[in-house]
PDB file of N, CA and C in Angstrom:
ATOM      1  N   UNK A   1      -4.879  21.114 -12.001  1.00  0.00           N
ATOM      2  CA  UNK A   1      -3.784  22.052 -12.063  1.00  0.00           C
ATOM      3  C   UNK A   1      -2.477  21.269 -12.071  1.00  0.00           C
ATOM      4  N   UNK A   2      -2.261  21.050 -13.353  1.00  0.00           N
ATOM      5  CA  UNK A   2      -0.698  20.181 -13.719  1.00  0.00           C
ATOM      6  C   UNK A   2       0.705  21.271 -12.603  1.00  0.00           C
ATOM      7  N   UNK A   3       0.715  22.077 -12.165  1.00  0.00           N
ATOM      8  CA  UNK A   3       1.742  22.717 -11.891  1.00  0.00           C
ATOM      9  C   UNK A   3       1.683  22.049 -10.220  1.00  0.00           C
ATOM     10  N   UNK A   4       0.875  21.587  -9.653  1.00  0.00           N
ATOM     11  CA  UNK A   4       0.826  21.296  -8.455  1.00  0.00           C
ATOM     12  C   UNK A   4       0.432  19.550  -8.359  1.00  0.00           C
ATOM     13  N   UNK A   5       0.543  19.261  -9.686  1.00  0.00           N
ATOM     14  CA  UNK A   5       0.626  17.481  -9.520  1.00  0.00           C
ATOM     15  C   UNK A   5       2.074  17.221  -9.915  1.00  0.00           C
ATOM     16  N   UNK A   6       2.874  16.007  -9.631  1.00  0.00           N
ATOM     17  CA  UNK A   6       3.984  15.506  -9.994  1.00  0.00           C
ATOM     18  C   UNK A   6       4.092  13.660  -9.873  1.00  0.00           C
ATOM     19  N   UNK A   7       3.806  13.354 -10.925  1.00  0.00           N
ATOM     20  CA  UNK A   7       4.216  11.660 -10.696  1.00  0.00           C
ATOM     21  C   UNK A   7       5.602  11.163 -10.607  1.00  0.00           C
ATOM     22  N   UNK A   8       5.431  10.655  -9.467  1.00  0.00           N
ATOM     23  CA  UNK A   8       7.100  10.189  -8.949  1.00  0.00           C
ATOM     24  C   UNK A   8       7.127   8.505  -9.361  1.00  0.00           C
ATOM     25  N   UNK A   9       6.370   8.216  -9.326  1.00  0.00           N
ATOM     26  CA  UNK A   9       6.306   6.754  -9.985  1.00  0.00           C
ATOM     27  C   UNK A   9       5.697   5.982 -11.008  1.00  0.00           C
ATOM     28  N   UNK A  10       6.038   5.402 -12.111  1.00  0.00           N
ATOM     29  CA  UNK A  10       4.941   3.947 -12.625  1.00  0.00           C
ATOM     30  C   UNK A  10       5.668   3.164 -12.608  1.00  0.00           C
ATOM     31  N   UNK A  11       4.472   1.590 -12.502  1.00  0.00           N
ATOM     32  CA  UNK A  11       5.009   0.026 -12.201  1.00  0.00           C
ATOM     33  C   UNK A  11       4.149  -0.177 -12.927  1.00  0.00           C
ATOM     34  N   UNK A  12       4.694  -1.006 -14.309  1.00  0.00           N
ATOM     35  CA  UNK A  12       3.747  -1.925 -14.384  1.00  0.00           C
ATOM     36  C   UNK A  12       3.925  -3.708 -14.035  1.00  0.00           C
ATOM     37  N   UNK A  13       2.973  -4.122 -13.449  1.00  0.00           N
ATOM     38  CA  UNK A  13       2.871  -5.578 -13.189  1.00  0.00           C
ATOM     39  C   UNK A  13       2.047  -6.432 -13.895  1.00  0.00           C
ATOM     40  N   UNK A  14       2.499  -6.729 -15.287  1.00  0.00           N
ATOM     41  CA  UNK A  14       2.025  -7.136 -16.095  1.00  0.00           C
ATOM     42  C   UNK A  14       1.585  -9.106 -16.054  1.00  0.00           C
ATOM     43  N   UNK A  15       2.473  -9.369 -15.123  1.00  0.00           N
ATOM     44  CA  UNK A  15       3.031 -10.269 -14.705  1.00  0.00           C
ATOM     45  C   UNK A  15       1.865 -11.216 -13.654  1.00  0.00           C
ATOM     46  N   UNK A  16       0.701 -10.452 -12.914  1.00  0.00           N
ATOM     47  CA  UNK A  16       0.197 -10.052 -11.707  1.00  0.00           C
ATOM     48  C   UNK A  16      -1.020 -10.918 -12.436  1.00  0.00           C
ATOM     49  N   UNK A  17      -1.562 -11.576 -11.468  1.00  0.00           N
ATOM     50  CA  UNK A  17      -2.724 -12.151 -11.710  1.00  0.00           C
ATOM     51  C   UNK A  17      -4.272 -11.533 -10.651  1.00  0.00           C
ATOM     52  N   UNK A  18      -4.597 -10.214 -10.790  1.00  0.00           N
ATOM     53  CA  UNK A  18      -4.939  -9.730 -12.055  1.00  0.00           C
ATOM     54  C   UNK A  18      -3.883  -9.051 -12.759  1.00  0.00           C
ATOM     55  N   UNK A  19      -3.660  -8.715 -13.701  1.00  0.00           N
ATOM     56  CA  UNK A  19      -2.298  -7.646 -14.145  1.00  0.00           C
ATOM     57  C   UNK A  19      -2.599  -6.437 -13.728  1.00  0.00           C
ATOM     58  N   UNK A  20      -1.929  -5.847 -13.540  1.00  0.00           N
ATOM     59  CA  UNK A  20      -1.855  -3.977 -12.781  1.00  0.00           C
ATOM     60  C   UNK A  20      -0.935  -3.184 -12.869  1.00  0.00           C
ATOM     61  N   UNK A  21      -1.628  -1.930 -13.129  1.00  0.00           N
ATOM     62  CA  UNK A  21      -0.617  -0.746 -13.282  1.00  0.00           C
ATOM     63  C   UNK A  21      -0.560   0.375 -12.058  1.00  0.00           C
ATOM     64  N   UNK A  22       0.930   0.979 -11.481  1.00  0.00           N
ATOM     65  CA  UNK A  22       0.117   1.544  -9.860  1.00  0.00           C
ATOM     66  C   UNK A  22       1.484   2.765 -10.296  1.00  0.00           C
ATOM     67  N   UNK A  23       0.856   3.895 -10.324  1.00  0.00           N
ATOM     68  CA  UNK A  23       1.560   5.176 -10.194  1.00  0.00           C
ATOM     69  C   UNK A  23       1.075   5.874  -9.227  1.00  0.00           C
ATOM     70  N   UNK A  24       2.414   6.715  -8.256  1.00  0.00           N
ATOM     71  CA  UNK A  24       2.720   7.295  -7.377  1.00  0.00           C
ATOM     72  C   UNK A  24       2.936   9.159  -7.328  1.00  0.00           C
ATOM     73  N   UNK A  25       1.844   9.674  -6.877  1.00  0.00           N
ATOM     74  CA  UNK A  25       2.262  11.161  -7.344  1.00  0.00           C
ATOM     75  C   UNK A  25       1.849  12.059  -6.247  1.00  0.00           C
ATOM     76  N   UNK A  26       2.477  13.087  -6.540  1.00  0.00           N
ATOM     77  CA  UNK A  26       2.296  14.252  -5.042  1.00  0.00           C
ATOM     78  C   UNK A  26       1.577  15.257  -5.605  1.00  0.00           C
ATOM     79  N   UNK A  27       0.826  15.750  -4.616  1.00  0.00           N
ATOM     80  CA  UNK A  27      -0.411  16.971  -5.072  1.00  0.00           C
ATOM     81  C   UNK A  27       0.127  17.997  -3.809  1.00  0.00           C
ATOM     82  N   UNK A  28      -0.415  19.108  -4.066  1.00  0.00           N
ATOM     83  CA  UNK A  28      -0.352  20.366  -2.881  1.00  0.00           C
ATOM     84  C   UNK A  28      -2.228  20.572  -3.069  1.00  0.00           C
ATOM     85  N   UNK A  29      -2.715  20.948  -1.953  1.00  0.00           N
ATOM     86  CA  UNK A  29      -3.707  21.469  -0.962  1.00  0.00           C
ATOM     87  C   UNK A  29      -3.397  22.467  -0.484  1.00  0.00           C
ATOM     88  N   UNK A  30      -3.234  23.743  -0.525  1.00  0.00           N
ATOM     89  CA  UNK A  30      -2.582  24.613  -0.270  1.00  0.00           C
ATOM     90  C   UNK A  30      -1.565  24.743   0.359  1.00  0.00           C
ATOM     91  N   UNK A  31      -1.386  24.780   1.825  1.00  0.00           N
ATOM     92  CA  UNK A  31       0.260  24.415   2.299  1.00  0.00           C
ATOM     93  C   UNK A  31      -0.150  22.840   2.531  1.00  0.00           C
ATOM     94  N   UNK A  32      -0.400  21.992   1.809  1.00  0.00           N
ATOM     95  CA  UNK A  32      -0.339  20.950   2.270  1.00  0.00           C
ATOM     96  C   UNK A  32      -0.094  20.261   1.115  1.00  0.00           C
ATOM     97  N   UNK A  33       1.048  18.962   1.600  1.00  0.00           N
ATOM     98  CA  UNK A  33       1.826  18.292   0.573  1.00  0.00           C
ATOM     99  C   UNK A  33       0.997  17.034   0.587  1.00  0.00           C
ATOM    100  N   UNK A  34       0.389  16.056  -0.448  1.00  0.00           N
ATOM    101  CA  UNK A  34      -0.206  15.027  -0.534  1.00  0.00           C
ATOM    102  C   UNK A  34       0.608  14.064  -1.250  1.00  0.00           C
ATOM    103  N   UNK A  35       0.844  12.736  -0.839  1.00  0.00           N
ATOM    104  CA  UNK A  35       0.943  11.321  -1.482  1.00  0.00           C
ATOM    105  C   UNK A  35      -0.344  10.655  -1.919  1.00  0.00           C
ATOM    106  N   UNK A  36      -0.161  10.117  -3.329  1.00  0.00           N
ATOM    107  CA  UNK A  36      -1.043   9.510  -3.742  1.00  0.00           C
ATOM    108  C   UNK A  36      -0.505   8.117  -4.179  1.00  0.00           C
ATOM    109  N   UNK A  37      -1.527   6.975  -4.105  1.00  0.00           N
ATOM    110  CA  UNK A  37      -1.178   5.955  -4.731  1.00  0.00           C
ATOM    111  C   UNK A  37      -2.499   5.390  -5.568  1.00  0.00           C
ATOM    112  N   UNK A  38      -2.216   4.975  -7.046  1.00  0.00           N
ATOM    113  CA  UNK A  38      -3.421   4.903  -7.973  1.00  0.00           C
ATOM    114  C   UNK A  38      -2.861   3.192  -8.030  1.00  0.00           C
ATOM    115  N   UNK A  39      -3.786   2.457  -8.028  1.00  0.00           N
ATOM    116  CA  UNK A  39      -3.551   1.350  -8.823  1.00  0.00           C
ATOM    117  C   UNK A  39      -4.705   0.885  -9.795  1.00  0.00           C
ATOM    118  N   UNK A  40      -4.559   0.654 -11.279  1.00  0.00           N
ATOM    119  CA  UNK A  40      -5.099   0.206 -12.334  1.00  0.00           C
ATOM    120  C   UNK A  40      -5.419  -0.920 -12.684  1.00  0.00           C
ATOM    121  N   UNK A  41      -6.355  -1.615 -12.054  1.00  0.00           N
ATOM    122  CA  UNK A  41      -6.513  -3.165 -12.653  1.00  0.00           C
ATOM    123  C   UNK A  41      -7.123  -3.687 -13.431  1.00  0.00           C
ATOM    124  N   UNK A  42      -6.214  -4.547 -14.401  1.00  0.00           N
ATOM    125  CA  UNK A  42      -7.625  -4.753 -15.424  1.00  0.00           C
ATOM    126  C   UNK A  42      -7.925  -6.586 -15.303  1.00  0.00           C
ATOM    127  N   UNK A  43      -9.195  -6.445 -15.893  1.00  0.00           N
ATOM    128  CA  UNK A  43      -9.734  -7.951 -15.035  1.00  0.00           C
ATOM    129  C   UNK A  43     -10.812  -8.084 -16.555  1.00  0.00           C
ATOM    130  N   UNK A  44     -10.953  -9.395 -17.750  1.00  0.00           N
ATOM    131  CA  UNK A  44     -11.567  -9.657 -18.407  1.00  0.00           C
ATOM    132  C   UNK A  44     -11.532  -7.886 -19.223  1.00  0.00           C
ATOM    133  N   UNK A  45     -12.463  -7.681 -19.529  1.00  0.00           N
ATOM    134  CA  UNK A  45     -12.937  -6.314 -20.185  1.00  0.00           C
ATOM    135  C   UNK A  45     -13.016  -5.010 -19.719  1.00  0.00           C
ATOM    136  N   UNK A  46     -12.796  -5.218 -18.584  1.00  0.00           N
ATOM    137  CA  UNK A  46     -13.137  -3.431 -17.348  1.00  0.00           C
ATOM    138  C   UNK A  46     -11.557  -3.388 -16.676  1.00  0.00           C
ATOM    139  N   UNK A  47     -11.554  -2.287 -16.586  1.00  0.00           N
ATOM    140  CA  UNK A  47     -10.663  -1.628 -15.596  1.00  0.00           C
ATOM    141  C   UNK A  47     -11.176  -1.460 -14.307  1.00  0.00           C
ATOM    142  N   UNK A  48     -10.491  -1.403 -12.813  1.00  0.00           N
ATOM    143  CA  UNK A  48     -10.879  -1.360 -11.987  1.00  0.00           C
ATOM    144  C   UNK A  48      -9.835  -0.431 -11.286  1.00  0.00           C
ATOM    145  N   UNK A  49     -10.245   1.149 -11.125  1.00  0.00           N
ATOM    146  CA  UNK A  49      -9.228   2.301 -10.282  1.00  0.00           C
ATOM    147  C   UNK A  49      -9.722   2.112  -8.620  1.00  0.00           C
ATOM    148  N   UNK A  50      -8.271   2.233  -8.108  1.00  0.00           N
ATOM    149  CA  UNK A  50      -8.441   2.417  -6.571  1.00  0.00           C
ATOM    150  C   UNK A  50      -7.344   3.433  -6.245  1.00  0.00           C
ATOM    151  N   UNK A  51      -7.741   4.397  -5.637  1.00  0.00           N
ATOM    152  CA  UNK A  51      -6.566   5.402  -5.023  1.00  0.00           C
ATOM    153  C   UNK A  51      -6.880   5.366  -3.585  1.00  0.00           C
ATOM    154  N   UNK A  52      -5.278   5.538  -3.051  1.00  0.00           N
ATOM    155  CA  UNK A  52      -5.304   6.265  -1.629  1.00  0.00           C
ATOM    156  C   UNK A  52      -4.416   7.359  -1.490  1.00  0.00           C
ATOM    157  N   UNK A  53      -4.682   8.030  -0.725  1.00  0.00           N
ATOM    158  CA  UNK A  53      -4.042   9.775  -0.556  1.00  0.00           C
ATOM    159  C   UNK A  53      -4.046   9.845   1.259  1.00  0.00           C
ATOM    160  N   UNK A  54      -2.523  10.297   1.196  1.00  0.00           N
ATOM    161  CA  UNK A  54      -2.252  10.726   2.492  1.00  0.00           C
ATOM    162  C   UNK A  54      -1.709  11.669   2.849  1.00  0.00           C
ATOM    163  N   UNK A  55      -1.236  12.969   3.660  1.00  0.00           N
ATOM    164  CA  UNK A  55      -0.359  13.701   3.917  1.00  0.00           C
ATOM    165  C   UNK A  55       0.997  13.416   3.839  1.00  0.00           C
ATOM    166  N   UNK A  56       1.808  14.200   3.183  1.00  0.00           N
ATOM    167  CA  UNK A  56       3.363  13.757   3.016  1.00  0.00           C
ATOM    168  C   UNK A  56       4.117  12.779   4.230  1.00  0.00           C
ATOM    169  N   UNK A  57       3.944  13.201   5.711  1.00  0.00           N
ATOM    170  CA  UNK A  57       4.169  12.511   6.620  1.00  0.00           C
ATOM    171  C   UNK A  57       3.722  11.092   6.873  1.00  0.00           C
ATOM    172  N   UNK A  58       2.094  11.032   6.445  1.00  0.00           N
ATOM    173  CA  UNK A  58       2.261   9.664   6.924  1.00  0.00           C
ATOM    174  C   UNK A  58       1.571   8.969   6.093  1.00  0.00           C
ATOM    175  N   UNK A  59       2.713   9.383   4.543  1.00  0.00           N
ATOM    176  CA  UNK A  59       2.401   8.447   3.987  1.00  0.00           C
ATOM    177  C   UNK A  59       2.709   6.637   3.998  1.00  0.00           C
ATOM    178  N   UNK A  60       4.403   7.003   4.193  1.00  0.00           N
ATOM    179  CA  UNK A  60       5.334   5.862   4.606  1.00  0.00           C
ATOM    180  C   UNK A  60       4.762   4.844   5.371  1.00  0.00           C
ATOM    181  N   UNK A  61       4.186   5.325   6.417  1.00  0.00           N
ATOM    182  CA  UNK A  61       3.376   4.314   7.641  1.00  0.00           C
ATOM    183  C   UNK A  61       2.278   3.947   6.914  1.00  0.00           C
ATOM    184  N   UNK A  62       1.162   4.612   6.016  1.00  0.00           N
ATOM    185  CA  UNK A  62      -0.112   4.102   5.730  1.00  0.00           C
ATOM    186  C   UNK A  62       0.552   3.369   4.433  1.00  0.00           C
ATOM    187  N   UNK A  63       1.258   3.463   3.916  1.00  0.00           N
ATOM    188  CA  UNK A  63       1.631   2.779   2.616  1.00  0.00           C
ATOM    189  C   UNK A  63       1.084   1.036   2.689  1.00  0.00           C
ATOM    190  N   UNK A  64       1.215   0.412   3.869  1.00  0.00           N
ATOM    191  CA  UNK A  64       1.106  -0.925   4.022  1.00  0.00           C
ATOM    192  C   UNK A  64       0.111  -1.415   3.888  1.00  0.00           C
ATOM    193  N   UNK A  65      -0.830  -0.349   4.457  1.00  0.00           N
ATOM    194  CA  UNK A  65      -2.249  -0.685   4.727  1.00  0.00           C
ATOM    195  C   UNK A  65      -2.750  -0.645   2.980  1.00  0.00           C
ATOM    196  N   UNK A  66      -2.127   0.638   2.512  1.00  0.00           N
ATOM    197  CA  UNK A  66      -2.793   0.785   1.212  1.00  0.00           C
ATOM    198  C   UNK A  66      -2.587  -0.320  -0.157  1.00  0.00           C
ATOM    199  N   UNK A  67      -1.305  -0.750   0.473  1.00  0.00           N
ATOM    200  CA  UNK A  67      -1.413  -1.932  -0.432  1.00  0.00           C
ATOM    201  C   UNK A  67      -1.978  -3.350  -0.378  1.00  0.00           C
ATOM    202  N   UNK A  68      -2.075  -3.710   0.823  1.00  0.00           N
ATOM    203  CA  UNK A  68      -2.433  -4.400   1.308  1.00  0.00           C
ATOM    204  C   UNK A  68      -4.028  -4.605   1.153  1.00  0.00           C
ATOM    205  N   UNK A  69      -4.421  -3.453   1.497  1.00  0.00           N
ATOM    206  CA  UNK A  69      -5.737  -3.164   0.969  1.00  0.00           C
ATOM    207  C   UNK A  69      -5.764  -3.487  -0.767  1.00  0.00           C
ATOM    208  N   UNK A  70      -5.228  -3.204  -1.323  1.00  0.00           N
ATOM    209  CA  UNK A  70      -5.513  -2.874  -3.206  1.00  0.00           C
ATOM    210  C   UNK A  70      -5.146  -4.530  -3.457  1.00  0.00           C
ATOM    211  N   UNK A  71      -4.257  -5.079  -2.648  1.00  0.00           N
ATOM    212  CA  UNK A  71      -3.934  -6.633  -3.118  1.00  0.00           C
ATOM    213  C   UNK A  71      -5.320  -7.393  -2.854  1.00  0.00           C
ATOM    214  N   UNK A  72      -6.174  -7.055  -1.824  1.00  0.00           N
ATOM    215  CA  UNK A  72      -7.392  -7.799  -1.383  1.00  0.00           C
ATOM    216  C   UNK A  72      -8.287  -8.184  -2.489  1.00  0.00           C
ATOM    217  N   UNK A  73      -7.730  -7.305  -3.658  1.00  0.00           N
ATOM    218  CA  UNK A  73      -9.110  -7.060  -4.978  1.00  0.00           C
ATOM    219  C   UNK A  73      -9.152  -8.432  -5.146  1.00  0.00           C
ATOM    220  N   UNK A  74     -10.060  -9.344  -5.369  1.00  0.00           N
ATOM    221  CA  UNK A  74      -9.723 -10.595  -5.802  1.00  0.00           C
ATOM    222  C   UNK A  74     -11.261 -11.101  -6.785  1.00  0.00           C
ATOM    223  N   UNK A  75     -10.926 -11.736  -7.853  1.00  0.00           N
ATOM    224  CA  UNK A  75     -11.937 -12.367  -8.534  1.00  0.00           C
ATOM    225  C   UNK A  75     -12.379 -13.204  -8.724  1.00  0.00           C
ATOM    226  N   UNK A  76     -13.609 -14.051  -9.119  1.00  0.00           N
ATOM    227  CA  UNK A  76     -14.067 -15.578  -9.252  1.00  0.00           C
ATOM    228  C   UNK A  76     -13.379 -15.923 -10.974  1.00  0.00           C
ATOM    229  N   UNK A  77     -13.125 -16.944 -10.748  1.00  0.00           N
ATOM    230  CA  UNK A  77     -12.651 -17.072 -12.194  1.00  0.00           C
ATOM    231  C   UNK A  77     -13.631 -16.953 -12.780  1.00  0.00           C
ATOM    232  N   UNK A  78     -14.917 -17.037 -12.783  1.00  0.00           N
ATOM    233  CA  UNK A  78     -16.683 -16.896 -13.902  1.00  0.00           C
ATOM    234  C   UNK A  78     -16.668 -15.103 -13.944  1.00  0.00           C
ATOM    235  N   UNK A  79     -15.847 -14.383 -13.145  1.00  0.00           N
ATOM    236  CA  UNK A  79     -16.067 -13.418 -13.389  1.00  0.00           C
ATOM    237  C   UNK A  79     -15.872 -12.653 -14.457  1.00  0.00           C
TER     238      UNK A  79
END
C-alpha cells in the first residue's frame, strides 16, 4: 500500500568496498509509525538485501546498532 510507505532517503556508496545502496523509508501499522532502513549490496554477481525496522521513537537510538550491524557484511576475496 504505496499511500502508507514514504522514502525519505537514498545513498548511494558506490565508492564502498563492497559498493552499496541504503534507502530510508517510513511505513504506518495502523496507529503505528515505522522506520525502515534497506541496505543493497552488491558483491561479484548477487545482490545481498538487509533491512531493519523500528518504531518511529526508537529509531534514532537503534540506528547504530543497525548500521553497524549491515557494515559487519564482509567477504573473502575467492568469494
Amino acid at each position: 500500500d504505496l499511500t502508507r510507505v514514504q522514502f525519505t532517503s537514498l545513498e548511494d556508496h558506490e565508492e564502498s568496498d563492497p559498493p552499496y545502496y541504503q534507502a530510508t523509508y517510513s511505513y504506518r501499522e495502523g496507529e503505528t509509525t515505522f522506520l525502515a532502513l534497506i541496505r543493497l549490496v552488491h558483491h561479484g554477481k548477487r545482490f545481498f538485501q538487509m533491512t531493519a525496522a523500528a518504531p518511529e521513537g526508537e529509531f534514532e537510538r537503534l540506528s547504530p546498532v543497525f548500521l553497524s550491524t549491515f557494515d559487519s557484511l564482509k567477504f573473502d576475496k575467492d568469494s
